[in-house]
PDB file of N, CA and C in Angstrom:
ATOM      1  N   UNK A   1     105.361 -67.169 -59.067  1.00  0.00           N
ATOM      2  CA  UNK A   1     104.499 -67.861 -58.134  1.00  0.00           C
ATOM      3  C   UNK A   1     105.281 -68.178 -56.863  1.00  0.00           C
ATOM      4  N   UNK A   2     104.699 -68.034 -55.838  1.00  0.00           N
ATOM      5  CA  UNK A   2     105.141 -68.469 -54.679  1.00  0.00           C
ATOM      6  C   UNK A   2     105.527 -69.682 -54.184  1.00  0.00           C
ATOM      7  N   UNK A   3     106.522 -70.013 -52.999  1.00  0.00           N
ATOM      8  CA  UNK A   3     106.620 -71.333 -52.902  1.00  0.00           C
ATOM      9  C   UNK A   3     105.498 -71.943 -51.835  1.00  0.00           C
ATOM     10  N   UNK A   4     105.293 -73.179 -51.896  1.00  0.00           N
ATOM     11  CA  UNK A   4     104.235 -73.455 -50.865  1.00  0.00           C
ATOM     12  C   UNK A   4     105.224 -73.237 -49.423  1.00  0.00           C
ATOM     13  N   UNK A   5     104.606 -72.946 -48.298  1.00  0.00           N
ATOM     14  CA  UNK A   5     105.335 -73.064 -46.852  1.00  0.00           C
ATOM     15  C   UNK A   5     104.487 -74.074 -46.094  1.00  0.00           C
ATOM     16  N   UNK A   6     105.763 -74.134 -44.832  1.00  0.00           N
ATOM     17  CA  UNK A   6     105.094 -75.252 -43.800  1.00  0.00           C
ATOM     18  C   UNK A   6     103.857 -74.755 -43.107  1.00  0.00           C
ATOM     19  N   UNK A   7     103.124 -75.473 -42.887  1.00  0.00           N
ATOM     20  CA  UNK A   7     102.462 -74.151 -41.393  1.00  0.00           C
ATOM     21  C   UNK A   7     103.104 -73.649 -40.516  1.00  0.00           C
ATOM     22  N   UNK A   8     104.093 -74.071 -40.219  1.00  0.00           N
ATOM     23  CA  UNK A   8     105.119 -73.354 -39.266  1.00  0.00           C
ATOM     24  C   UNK A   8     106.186 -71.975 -39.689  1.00  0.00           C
ATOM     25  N   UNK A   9     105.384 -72.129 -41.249  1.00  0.00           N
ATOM     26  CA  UNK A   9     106.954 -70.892 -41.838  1.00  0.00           C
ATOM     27  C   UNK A   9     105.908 -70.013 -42.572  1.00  0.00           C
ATOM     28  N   UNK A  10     106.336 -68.797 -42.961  1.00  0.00           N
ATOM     29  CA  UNK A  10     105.881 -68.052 -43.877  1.00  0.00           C
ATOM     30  C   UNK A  10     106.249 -68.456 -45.147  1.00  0.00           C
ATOM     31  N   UNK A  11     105.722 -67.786 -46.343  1.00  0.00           N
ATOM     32  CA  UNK A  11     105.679 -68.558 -48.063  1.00  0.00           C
ATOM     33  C   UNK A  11     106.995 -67.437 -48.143  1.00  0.00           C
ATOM     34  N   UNK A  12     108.041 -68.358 -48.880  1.00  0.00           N
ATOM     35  CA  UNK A  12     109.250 -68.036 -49.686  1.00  0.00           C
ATOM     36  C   UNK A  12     108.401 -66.812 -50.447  1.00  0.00           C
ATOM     37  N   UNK A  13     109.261 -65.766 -50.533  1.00  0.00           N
ATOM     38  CA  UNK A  13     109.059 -64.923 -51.679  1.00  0.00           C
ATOM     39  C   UNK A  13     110.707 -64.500 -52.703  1.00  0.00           C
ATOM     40  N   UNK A  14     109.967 -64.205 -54.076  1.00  0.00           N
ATOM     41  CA  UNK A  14     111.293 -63.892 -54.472  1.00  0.00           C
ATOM     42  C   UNK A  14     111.368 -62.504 -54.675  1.00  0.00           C
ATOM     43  N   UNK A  15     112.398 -61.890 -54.646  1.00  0.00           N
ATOM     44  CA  UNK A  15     112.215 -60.248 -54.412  1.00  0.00           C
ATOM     45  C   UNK A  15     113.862 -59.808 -55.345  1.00  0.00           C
ATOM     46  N   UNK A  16     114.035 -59.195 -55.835  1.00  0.00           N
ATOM     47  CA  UNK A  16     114.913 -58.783 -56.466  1.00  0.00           C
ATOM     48  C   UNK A  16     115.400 -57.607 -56.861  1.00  0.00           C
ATOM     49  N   UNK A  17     116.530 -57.383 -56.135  1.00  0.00           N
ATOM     50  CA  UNK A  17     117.489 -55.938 -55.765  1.00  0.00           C
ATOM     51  C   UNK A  17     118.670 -56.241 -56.719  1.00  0.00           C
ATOM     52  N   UNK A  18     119.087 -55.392 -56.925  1.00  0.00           N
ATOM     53  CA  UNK A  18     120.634 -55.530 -57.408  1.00  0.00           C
ATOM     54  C   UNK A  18     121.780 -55.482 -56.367  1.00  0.00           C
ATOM     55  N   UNK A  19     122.555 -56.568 -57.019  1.00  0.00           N
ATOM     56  CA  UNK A  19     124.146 -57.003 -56.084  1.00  0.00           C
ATOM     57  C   UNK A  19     124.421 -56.472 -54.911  1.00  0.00           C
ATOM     58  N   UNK A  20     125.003 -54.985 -55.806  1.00  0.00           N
ATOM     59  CA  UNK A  20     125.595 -53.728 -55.019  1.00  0.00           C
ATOM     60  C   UNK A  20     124.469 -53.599 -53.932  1.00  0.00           C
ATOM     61  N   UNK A  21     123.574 -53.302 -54.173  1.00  0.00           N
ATOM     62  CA  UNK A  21     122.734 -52.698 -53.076  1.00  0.00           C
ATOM     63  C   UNK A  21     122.157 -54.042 -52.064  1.00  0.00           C
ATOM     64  N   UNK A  22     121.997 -55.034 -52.186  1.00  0.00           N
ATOM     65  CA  UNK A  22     122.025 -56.380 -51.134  1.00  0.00           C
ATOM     66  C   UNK A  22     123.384 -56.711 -50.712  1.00  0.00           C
ATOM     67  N   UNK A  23     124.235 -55.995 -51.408  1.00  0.00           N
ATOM     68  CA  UNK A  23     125.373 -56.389 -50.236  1.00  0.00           C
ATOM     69  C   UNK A  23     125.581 -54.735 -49.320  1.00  0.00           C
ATOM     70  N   UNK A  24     125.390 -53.947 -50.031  1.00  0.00           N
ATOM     71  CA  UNK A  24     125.403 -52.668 -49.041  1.00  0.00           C
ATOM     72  C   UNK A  24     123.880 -52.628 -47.898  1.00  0.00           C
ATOM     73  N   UNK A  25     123.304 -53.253 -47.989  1.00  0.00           N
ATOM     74  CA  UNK A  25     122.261 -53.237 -47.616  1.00  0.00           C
ATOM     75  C   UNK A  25     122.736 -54.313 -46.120  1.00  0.00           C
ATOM     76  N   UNK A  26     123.723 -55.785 -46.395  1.00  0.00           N
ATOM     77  CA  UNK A  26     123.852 -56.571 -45.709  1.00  0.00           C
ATOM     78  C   UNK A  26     124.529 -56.060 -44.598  1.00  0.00           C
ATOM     79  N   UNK A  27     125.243 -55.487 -45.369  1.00  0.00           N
ATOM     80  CA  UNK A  27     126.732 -54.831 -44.725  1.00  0.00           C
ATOM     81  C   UNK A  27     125.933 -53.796 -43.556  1.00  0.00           C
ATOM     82  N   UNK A  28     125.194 -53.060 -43.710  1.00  0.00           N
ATOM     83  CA  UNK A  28     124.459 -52.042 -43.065  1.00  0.00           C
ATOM     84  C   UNK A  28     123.305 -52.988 -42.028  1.00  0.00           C
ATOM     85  N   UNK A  29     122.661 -53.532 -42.574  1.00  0.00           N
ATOM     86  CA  UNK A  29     121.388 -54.492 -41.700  1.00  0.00           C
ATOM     87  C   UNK A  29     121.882 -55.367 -41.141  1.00  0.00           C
ATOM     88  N   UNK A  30     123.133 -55.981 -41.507  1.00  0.00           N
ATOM     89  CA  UNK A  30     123.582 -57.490 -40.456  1.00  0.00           C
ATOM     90  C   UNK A  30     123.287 -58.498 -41.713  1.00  0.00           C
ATOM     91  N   UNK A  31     123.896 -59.474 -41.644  1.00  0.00           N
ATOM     92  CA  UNK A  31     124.127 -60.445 -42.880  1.00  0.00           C
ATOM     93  C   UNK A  31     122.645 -61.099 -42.838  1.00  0.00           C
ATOM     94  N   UNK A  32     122.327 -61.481 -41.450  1.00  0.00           N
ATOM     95  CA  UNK A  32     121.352 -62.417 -41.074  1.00  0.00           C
ATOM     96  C   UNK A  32     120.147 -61.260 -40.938  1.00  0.00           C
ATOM     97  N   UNK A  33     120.075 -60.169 -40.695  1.00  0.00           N
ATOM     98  CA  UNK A  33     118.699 -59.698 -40.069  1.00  0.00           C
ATOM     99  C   UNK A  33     117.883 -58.638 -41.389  1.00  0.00           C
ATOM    100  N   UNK A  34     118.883 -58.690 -42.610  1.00  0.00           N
ATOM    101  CA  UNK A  34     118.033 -58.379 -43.805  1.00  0.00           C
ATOM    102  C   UNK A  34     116.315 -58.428 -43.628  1.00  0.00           C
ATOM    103  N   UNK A  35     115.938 -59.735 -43.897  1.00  0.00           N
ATOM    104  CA  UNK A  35     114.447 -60.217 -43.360  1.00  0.00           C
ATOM    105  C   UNK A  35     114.266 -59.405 -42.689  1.00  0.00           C
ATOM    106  N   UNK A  36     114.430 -59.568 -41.217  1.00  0.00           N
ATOM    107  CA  UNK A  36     113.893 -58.890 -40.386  1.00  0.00           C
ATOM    108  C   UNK A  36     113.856 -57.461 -41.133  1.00  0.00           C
ATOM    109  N   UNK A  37     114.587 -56.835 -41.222  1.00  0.00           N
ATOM    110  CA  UNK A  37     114.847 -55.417 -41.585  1.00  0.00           C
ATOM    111  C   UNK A  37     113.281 -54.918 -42.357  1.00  0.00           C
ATOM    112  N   UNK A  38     113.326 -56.111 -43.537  1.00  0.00           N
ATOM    113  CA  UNK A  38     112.322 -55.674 -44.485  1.00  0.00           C
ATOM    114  C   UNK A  38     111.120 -55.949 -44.117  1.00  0.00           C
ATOM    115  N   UNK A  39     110.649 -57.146 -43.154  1.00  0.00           N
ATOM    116  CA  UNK A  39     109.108 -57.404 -42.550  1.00  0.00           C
ATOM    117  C   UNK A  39     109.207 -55.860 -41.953  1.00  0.00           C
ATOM    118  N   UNK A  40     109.868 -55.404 -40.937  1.00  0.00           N
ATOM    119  CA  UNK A  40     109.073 -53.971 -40.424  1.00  0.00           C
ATOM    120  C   UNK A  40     108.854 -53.066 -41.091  1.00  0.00           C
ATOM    121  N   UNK A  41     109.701 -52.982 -42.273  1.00  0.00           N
ATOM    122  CA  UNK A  41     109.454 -51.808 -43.076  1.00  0.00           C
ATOM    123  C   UNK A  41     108.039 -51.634 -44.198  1.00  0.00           C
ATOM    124  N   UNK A  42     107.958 -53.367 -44.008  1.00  0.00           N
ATOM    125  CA  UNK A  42     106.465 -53.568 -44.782  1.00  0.00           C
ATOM    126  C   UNK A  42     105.328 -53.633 -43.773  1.00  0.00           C
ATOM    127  N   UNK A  43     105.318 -53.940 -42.488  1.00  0.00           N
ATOM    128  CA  UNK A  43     104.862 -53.507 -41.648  1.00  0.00           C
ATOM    129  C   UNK A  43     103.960 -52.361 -41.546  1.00  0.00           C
ATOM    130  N   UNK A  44     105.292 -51.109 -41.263  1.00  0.00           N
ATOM    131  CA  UNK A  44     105.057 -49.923 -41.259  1.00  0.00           C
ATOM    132  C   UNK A  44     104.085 -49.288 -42.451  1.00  0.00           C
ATOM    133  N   UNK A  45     104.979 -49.761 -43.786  1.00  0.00           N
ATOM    134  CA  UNK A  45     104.392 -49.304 -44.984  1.00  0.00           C
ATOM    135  C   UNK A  45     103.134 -49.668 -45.445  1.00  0.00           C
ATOM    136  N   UNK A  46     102.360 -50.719 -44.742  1.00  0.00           N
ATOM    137  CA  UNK A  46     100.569 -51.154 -44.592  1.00  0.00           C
ATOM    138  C   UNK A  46     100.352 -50.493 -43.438  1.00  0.00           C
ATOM    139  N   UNK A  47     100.909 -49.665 -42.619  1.00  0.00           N
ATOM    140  CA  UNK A  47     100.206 -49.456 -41.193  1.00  0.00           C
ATOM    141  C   UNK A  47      99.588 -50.175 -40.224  1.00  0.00           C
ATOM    142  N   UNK A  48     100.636 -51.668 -40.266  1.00  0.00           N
ATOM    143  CA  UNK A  48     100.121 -52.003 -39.125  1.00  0.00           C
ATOM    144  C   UNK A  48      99.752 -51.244 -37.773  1.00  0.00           C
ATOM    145  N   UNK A  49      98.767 -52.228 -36.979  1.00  0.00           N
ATOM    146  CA  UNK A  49      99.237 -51.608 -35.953  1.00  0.00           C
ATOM    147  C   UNK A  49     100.385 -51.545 -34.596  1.00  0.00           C
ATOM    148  N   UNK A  50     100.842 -50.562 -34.532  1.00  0.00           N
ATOM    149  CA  UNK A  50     102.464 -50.250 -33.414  1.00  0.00           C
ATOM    150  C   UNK A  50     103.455 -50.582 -34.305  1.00  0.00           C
ATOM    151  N   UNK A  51     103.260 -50.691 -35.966  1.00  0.00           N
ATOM    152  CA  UNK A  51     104.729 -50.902 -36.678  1.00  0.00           C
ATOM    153  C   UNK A  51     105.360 -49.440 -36.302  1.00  0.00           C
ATOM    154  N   UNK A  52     106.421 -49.451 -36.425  1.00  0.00           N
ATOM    155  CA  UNK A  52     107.538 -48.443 -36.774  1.00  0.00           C
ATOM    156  C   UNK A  52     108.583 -48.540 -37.848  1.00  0.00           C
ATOM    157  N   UNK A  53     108.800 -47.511 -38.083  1.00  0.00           N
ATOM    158  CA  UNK A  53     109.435 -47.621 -39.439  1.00  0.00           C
ATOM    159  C   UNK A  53     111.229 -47.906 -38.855  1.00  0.00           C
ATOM    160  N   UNK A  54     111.679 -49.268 -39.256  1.00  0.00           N
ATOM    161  CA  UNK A  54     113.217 -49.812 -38.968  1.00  0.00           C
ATOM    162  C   UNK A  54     113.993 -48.215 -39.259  1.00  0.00           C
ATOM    163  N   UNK A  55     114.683 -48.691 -37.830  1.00  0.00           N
ATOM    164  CA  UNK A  55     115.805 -47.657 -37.417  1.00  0.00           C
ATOM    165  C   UNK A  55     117.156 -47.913 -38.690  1.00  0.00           C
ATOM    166  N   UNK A  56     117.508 -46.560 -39.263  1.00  0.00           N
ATOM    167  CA  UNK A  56     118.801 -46.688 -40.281  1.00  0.00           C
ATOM    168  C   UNK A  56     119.999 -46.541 -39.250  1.00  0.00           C
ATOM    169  N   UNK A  57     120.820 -47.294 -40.177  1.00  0.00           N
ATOM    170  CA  UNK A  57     122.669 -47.441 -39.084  1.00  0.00           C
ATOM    171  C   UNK A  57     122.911 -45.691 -39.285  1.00  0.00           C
TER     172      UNK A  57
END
């Protein structure tokens, strides 16, 4: 179940990768811009509209 959010935030989700690959993943996306990384790619992957699919390093 989700966490409740502020109106000001989006709802916590829990999502679960293994170690290796969230730290190769960090290491590659930026420690901080993970998130970001993955909103466009879910973006893209519903077809928003003008998503693009996140540029790889």
């Amino acid at each position: 179940m989700a966490s409740r959010a502020k109106d000001t935030h989006t709802t916590n989700r829990v999502f679960r990768v293994p170690d290796q690959d969230w730290e190769d993943f960090g290491r590659l996306a930026g420690e901080r811009e993970r998130a970001r990384v993955l909103r466009e790619f879910i973006a893209w992957y519903v077809r928003r509209p003008k998503a693009t699919l996140p540029k790889r390093p």
